[in-house]
C-alpha atoms as a PDB file:
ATOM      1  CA  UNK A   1      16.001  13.122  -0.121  1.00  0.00           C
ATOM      2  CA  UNK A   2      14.713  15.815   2.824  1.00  0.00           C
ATOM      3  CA  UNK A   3      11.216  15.430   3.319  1.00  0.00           C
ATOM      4  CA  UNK A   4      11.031  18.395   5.434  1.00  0.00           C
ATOM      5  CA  UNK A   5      11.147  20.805   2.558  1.00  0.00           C
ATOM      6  CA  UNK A   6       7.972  19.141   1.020  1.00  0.00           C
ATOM      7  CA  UNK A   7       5.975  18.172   4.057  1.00  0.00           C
ATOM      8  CA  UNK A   8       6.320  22.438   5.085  1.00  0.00           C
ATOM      9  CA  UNK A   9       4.758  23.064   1.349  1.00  0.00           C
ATOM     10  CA  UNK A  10       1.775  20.509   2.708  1.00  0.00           C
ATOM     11  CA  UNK A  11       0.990  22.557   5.745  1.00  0.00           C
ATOM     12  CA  UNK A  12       2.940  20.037   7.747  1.00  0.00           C
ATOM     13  CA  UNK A  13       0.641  16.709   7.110  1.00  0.00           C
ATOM     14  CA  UNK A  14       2.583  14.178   5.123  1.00  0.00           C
ATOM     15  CA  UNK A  15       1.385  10.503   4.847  1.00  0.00           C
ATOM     16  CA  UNK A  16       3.816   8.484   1.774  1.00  0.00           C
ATOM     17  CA  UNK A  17       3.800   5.112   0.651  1.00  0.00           C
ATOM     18  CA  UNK A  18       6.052   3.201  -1.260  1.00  0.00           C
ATOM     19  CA  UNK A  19       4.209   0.075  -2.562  1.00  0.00           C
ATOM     20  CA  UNK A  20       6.957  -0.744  -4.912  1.00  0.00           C
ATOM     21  CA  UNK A  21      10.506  -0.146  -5.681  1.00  0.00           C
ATOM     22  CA  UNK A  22       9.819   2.710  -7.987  1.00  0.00           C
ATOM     23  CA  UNK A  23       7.067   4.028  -6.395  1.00  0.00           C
ATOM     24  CA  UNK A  24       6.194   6.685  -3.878  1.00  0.00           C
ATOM     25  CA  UNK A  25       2.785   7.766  -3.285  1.00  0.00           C
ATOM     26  CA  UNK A  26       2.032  10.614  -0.557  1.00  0.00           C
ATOM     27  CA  UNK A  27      -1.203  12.615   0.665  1.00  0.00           C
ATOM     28  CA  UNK A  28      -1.471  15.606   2.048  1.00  0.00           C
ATOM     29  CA  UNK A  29      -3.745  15.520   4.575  1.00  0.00           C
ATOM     30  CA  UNK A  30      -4.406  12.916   7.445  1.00  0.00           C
ATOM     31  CA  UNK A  31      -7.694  12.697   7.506  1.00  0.00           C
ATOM     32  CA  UNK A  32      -9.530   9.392   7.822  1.00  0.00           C
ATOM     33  CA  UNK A  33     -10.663   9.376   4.029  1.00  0.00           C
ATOM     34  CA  UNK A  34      -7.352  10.682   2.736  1.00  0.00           C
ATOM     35  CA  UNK A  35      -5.545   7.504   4.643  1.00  0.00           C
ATOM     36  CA  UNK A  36      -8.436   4.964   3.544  1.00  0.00           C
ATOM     37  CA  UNK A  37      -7.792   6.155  -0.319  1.00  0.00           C
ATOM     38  CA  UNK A  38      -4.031   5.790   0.297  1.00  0.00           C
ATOM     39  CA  UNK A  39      -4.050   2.366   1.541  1.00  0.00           C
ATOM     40  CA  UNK A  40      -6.682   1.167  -1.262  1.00  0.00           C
ATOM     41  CA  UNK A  41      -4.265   2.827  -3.956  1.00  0.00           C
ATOM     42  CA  UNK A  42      -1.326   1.619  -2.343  1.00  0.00           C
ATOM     43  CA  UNK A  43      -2.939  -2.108  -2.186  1.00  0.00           C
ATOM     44  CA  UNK A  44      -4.173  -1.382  -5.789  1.00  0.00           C
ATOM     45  CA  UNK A  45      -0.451  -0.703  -7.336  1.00  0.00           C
ATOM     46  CA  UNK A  46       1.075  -3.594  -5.030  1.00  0.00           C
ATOM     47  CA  UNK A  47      -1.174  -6.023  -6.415  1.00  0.00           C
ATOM     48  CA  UNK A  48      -0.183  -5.542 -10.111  1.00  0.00           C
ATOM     49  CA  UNK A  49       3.258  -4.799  -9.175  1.00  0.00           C
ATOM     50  CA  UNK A  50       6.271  -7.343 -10.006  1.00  0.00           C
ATOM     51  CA  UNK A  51       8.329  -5.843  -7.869  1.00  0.00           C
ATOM     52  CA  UNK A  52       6.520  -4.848  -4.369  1.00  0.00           C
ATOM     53  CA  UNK A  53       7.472  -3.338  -1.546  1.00  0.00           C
ATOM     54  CA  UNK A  54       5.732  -2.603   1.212  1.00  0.00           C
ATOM     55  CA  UNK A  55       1.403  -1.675   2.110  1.00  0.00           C
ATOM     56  CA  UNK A  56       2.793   0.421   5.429  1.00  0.00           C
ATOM     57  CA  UNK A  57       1.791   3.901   5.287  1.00  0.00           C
ATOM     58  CA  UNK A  58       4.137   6.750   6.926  1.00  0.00           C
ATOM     59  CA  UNK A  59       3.461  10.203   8.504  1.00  0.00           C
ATOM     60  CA  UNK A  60       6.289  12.078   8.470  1.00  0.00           C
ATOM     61  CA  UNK A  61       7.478  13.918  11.258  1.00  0.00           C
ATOM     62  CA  UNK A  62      10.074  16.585  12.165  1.00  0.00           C
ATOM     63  CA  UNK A  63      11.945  13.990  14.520  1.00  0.00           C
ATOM     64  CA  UNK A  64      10.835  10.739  12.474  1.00  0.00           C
ATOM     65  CA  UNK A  65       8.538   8.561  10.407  1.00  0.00           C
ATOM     66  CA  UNK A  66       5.783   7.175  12.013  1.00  0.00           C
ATOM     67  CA  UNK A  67       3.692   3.890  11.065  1.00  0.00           C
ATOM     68  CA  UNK A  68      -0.254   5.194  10.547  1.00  0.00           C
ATOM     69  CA  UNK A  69      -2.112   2.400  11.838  1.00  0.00           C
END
């Protein structure tokens, strides 16, 4: 999948998640309340999940994905 074609359509701010193996959660902004409700949802699916992935979070970049910390 190109992520460039969707992150454009966000105004360029692209944080995505994938707390299990058939999920993919993403925001659209990077601010510090839009990455807070990210990781709690992302924490949230994990927990009930019997298959889970990973709690990183991931801005996407032109060049590459980057860990949000």
């Amino acid at each position: 999948m190109s992520w460039s074609p969707l992150a454009t359509a966000q105004g360029g701010k692209l944080i995505v998640a994938a707390p299990e193996t058939d999920t993919v959660l993403y925001v659209a902004e990077d601010t510090p309340a839009a990455i807070k409700a990210l990781r709690t949802l992302t924490h949230n699916v994990m927990s009930r999940s019997p298959r889970p992935l990973s709690s990183e979070l991931l801005h996407w970049t032109p060049q590459r994905w980057e860990v949000v910390r």
